[in-house]
Protein backbone atom coordinates (compact mmCIF):
# COMPACT_ATOMS: atom_id res chain seq x y z
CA UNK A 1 11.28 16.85 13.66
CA UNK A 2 14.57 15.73 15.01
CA UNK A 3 17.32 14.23 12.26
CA UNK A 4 19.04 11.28 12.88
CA UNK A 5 22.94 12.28 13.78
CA UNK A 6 26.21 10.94 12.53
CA UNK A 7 26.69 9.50 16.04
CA UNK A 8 23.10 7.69 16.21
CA UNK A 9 23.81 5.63 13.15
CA UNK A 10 25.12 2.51 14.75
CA UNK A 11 22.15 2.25 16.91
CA UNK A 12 20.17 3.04 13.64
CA UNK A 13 21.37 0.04 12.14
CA UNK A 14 20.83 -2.22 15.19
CA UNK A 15 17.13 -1.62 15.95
CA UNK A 16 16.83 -1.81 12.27
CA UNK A 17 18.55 -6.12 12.24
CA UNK A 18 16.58 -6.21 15.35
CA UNK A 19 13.22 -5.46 13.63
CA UNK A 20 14.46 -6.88 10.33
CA UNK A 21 16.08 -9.57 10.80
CA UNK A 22 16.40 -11.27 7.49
CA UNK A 23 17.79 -10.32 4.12
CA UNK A 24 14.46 -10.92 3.02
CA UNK A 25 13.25 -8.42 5.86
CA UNK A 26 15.36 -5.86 4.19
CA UNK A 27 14.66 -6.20 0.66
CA UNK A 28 10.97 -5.82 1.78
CA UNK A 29 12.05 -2.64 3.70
CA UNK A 30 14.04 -1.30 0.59
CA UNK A 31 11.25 -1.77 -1.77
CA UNK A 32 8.37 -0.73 0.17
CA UNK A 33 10.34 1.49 1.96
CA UNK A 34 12.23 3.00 -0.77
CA UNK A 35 11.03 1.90 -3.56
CA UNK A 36 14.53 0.69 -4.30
CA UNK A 37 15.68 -3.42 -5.52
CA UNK A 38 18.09 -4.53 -2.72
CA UNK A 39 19.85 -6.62 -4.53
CA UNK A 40 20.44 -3.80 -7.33
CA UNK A 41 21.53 -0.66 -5.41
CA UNK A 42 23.83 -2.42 -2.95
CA UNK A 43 26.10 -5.14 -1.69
CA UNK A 44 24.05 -8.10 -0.11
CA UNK A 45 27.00 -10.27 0.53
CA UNK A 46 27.89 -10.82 4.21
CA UNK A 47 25.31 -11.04 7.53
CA UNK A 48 22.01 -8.83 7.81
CA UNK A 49 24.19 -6.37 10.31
CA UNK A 50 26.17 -5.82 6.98
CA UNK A 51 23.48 -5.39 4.57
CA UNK A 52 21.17 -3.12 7.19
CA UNK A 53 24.70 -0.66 7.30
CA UNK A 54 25.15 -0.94 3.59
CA UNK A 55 21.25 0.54 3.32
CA UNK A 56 21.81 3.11 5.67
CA UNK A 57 25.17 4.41 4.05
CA UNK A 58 22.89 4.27 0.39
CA UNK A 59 20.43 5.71 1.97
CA UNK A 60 22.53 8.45 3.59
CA UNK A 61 24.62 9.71 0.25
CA UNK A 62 20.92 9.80 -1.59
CA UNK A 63 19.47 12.42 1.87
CA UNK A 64 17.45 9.55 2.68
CA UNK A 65 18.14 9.02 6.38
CA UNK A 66 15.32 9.98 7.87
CA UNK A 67 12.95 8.42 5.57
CA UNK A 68 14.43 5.14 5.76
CA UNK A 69 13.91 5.33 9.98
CA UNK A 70 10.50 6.44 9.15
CA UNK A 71 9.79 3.45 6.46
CA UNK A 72 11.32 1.56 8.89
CA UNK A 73 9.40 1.88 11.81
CA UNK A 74 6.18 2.46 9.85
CA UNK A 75 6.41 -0.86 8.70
CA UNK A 76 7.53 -2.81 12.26
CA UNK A 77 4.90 -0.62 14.73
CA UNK A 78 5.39 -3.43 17.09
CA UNK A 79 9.36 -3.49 17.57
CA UNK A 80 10.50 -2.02 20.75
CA UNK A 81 13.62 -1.79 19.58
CA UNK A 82 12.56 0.95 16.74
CA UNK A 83 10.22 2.75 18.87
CA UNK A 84 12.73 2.45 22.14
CA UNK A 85 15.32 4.08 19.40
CA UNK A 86 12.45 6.74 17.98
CA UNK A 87 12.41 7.96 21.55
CA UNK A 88 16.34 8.05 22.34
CA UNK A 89 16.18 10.74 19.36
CA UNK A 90 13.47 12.32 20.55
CA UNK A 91 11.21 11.58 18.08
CA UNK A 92 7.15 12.89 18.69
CA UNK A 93 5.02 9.57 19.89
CA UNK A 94 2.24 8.97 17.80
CA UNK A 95 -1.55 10.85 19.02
CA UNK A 96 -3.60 8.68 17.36
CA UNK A 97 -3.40 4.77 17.46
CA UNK A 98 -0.61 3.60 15.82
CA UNK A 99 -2.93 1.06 13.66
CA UNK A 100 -5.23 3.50 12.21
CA UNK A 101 -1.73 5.29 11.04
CA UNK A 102 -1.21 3.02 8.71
CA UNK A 103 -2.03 2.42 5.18
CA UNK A 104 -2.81 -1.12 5.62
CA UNK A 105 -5.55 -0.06 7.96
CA UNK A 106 -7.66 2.08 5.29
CA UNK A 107 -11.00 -0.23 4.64
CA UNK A 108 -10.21 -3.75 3.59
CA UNK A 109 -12.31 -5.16 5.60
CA UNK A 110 -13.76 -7.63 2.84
CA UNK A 111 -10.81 -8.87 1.65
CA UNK A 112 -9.57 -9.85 4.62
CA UNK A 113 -12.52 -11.40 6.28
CA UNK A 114 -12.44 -13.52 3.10
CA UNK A 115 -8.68 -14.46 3.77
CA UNK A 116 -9.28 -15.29 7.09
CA UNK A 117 -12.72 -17.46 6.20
CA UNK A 118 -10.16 -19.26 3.80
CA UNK A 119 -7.19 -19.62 6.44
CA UNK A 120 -9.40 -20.72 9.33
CA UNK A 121 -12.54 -22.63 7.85
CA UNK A 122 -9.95 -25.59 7.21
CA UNK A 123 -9.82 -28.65 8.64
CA UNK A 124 -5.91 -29.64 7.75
CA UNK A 125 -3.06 -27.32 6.84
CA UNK A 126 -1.63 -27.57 2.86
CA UNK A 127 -1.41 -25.21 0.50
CA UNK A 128 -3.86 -22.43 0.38
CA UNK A 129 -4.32 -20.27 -3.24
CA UNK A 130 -6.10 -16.63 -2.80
CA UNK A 131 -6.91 -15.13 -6.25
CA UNK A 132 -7.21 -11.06 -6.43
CA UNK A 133 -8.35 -9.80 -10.20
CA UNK A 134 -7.51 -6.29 -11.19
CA UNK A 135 -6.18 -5.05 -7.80
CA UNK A 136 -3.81 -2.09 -7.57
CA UNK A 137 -0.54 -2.16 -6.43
CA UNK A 138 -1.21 -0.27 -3.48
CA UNK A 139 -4.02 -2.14 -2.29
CA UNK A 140 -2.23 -5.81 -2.93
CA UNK A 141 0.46 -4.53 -0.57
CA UNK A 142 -1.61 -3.04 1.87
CA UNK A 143 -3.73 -6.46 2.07
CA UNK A 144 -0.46 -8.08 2.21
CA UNK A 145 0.27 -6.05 5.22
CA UNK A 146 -3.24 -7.44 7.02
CA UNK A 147 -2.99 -11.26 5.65
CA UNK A 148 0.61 -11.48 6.81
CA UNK A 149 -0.84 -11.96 10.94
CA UNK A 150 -3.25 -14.31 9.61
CA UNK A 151 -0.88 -16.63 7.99
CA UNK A 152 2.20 -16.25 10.18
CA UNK A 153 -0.02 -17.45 13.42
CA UNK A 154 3.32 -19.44 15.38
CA UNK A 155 4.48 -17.41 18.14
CA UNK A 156 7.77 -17.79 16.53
CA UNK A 157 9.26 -14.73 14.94
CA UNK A 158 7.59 -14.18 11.73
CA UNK A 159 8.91 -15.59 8.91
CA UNK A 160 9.80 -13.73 5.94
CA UNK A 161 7.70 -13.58 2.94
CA UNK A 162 8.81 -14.87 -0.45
CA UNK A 163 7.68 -12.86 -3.60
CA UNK A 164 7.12 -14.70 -7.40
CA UNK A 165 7.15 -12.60 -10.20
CA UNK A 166 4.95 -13.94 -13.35
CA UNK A 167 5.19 -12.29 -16.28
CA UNK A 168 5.59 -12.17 -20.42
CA UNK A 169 8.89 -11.78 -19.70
CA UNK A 170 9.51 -14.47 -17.87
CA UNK A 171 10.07 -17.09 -20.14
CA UNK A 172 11.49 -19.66 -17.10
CA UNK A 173 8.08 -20.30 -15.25
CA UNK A 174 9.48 -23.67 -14.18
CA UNK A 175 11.93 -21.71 -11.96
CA UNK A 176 9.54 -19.50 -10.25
CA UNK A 177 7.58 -23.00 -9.61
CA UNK A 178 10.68 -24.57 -7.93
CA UNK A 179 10.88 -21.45 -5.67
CA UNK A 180 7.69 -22.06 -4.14
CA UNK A 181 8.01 -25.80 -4.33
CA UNK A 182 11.43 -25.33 -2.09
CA UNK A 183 9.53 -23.51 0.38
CA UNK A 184 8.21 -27.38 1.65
CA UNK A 185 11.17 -27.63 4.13
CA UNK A 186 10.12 -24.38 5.84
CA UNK A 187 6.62 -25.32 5.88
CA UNK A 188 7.65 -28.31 7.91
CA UNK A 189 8.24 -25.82 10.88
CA UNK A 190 6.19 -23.17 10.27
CA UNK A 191 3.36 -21.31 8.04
CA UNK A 192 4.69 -19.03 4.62
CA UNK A 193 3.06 -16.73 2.92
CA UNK A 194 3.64 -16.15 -0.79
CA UNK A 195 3.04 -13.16 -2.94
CA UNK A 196 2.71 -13.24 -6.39
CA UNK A 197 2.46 -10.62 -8.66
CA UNK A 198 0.98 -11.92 -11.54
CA UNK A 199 -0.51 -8.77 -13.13
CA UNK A 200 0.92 -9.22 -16.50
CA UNK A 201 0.83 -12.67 -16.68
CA UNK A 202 -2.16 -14.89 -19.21
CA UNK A 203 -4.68 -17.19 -17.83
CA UNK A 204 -2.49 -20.02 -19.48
CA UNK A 205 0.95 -19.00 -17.84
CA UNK A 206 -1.14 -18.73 -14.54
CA UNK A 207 -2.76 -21.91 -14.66
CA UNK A 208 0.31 -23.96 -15.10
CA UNK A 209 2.00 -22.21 -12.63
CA UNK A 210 -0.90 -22.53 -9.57
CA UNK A 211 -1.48 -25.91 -11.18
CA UNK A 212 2.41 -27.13 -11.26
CA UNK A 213 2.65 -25.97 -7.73
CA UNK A 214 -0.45 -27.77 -6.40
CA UNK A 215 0.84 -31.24 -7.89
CA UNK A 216 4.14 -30.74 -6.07
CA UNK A 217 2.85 -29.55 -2.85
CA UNK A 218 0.01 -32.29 -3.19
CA UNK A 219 1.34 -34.01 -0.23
CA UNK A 220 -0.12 -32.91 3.43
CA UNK A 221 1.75 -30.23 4.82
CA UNK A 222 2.06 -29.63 8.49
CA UNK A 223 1.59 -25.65 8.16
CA UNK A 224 -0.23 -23.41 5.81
CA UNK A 225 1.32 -22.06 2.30
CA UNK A 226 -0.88 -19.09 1.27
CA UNK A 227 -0.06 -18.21 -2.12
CA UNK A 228 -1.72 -14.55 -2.49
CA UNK A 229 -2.14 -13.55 -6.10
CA UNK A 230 -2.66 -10.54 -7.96
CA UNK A 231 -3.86 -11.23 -11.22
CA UNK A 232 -4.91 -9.11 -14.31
CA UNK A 233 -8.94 -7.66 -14.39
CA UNK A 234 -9.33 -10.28 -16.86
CA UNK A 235 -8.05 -13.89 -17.12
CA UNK A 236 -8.03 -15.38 -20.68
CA UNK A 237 -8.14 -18.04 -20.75
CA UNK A 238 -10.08 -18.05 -16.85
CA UNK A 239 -8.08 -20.37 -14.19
CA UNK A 240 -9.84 -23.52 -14.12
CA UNK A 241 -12.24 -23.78 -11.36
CA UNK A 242 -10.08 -25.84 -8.13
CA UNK A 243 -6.72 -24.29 -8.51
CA UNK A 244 -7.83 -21.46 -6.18
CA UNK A 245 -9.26 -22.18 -3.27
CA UNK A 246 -11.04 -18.38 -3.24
CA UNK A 247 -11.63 -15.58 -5.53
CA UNK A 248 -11.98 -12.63 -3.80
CA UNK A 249 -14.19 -9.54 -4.56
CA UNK A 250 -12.66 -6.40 -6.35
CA UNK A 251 -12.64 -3.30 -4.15
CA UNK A 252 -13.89 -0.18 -4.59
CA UNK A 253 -13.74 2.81 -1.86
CA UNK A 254 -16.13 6.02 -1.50
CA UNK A 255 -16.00 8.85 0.56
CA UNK A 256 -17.60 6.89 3.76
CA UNK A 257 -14.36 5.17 3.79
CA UNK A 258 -12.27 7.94 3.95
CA UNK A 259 -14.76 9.37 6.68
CA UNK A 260 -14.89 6.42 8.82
CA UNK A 261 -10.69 6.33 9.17
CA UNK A 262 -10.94 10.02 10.11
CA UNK A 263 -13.27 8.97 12.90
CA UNK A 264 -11.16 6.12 14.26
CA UNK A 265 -7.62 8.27 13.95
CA UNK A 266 -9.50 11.69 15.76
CA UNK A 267 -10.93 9.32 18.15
CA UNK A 268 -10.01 10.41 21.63
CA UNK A 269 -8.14 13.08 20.22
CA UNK A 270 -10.29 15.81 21.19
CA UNK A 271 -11.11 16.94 17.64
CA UNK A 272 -14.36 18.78 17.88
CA UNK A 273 -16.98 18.07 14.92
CA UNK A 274 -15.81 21.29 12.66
CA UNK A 275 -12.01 19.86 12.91
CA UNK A 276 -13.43 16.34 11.84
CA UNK A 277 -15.72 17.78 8.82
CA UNK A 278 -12.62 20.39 7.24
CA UNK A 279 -10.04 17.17 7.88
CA UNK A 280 -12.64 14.99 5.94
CA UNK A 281 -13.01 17.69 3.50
CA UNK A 282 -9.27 18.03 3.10
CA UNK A 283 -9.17 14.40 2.40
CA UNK A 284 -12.21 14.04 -0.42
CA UNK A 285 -10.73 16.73 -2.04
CA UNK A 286 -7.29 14.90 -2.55
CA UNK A 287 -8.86 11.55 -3.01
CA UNK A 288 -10.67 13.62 -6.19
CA UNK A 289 -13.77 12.60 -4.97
CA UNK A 290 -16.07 13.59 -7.65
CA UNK A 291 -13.45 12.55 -10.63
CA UNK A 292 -14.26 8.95 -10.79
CA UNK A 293 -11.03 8.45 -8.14
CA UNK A 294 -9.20 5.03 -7.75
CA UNK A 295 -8.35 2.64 -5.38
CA UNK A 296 -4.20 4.42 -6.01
CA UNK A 297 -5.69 8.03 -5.26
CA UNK A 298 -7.76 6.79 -1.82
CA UNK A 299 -4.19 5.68 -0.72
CA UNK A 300 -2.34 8.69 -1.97
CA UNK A 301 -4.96 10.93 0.35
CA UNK A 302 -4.61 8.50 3.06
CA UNK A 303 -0.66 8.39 3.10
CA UNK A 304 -0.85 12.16 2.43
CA UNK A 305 -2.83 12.75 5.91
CA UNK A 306 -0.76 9.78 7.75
CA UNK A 307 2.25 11.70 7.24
CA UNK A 308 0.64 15.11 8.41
CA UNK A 309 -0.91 13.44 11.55
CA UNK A 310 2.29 11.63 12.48
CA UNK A 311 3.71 15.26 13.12
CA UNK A 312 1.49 15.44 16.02
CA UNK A 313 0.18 18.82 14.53
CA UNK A 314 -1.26 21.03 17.16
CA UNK A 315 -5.00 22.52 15.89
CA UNK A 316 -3.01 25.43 14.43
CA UNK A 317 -0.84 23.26 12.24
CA UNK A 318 -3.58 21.10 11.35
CA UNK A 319 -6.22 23.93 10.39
CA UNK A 320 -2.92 25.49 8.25
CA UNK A 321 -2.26 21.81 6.58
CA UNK A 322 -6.41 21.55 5.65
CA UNK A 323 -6.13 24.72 4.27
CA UNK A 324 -3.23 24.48 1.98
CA UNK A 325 -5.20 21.74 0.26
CA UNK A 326 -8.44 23.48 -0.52
């Protein structure tokens, strides 16, 4: 695959504003992306044009540039000006739809039908509190990835999320509430979603939080403020029934999961049924189906094959990948 040159870095940096356009945008792209803090590794001071270099250059000196085009664009499927920049360096086009070739795509279909029946089966817009117990990293920001559409509905340019950390550590709860509470002004114009990662945090440090935020925000608001929460497998004390307005169902994957996405990324690919069993195979065997596997190593087999398929491996290539992983 083609590496980004010396001379292609300017235009690097400009599809990269284009598709993130906020400092916010970035710090999303350099934690996801990179699993790197923004506001740690670099300068943020000045515009986003100045940030987005300041990435690229820390990305560069670490023999990251490459894999922060390809977070990049993974991320933003939709911006022309990353895929109109993928093709001026002669990057392969994806085969199979670009949706299934994502992680955000693998099966939560539950979860998100229950977001949605929360979003839409409302009469007024106001503040809107999703509860997740015991979910994994991976699968709170993959769901992130499917509620964000859902909430951010305007067709104004999306805004960007704001993330709440809740923790034992934390002893300043009042000042992740005011965070959220200052997020009024944008609701005026349009809908916010909120992520909260709330993993390590007690029923009782919950509770005040979701409950300090609904007394402020108790006034109408003209757009929606989801407020999606990951909380611990267990809440003790539990969060008084009312503060959330759903609590929605663990997940747990099998091996039809990881069979069904095969079928929707092979379809109209011309895989014949052999190819499809060995990639399926391949997959169960890195999921450790059999071994009691979690939610984390579904996603690691999924990103695993993403990354293989995005190649645009030829049957050869693909045969040879299944192979090495028997």
């Amino acid at each position: 695959m083609p590496t980004i040159r010396d001379d292609q870095l300017e235009a690097l940096r400009d599809a990269i504003v284009a598709a993130y356009p906020s400092l916010d945008d970035l710090r999303e792209l350099a934690r996801l992306g990179l699993g790197k803090d923004l506001d740690t590794e670099i300068n943020t001071q000045g515009g986003t044009r100045t940030v987005a270099w300041e990435l690229i250059r820390y990305s560069d000196k670490n023999g990251w540039r490459d894999v922060l085009f390809d977070a990049a664009i993974k991320r933003r499927l939709d911006s022309k000006e990353l895929k109109g920049f993928a093709a001026r360096i002669g990057r392969a086009s994806v085969r199979a739809t670009e949706q299934a070739l994502q992680k955000s795509s693998f099966d939560l279909e539950d979860l998100e039908c229950g977001c949605r029946d929360v979003l839409d089966g409302q009469l007024t817009r106001g503040l809107r509190v999703l509860l997740l117990l015991g979910v994994e990293p991976q699968v709170f920001d993959c769901l992130t990835e499917r509620v964000r559409p859902l909430v951010h509905r305007s067709p104004e340019q999306l805004p960007p999320d704001t993330e709440v950390a809740l923790d034992p550590r934390i002893s300043n709860v009042e000042r992740q509430i005011e965070r959220v509470v200052r997020l009024a002004d944008t609701v005026v114009r349009r809908h916010v979603l909120v992520k909260v990662q709330a993993a390590e945090a007690n029923g009782a440090t919950l509770a005040g939080f979701v409950g300090a935020v609904r007394e402020r925000l108790s006034q109408q608001l003209t757009h929606d403020l989801v407020m999606l929460v990951r909380a611990g497998a267990e809440l003790n004390p539990p969060l008084p029934a009312g503060l959330a307005d759903a609590q929605l169902p663990s997940t747990a994957f099998a091996a039809k999961h990881l069979y069904s996405w095969v079928e929707r990324v092979s379809d109209n690919q011309g895989w014949g049924e052999p190819l499809k069993t060995e990639f399926k195979r391949a997959l169960g065997g890195l999921a450790g189906l059999g071994d009691s596997p979690t939610p984390d190593d579904f996603y690691d087999a999924i990103t695993e094959a993403i990354d293989c398929l995005r190649g645009n491996p030829d049957e050869t290539t693909l045969r040879a990948w299944i192979a090495a992983r028997r």
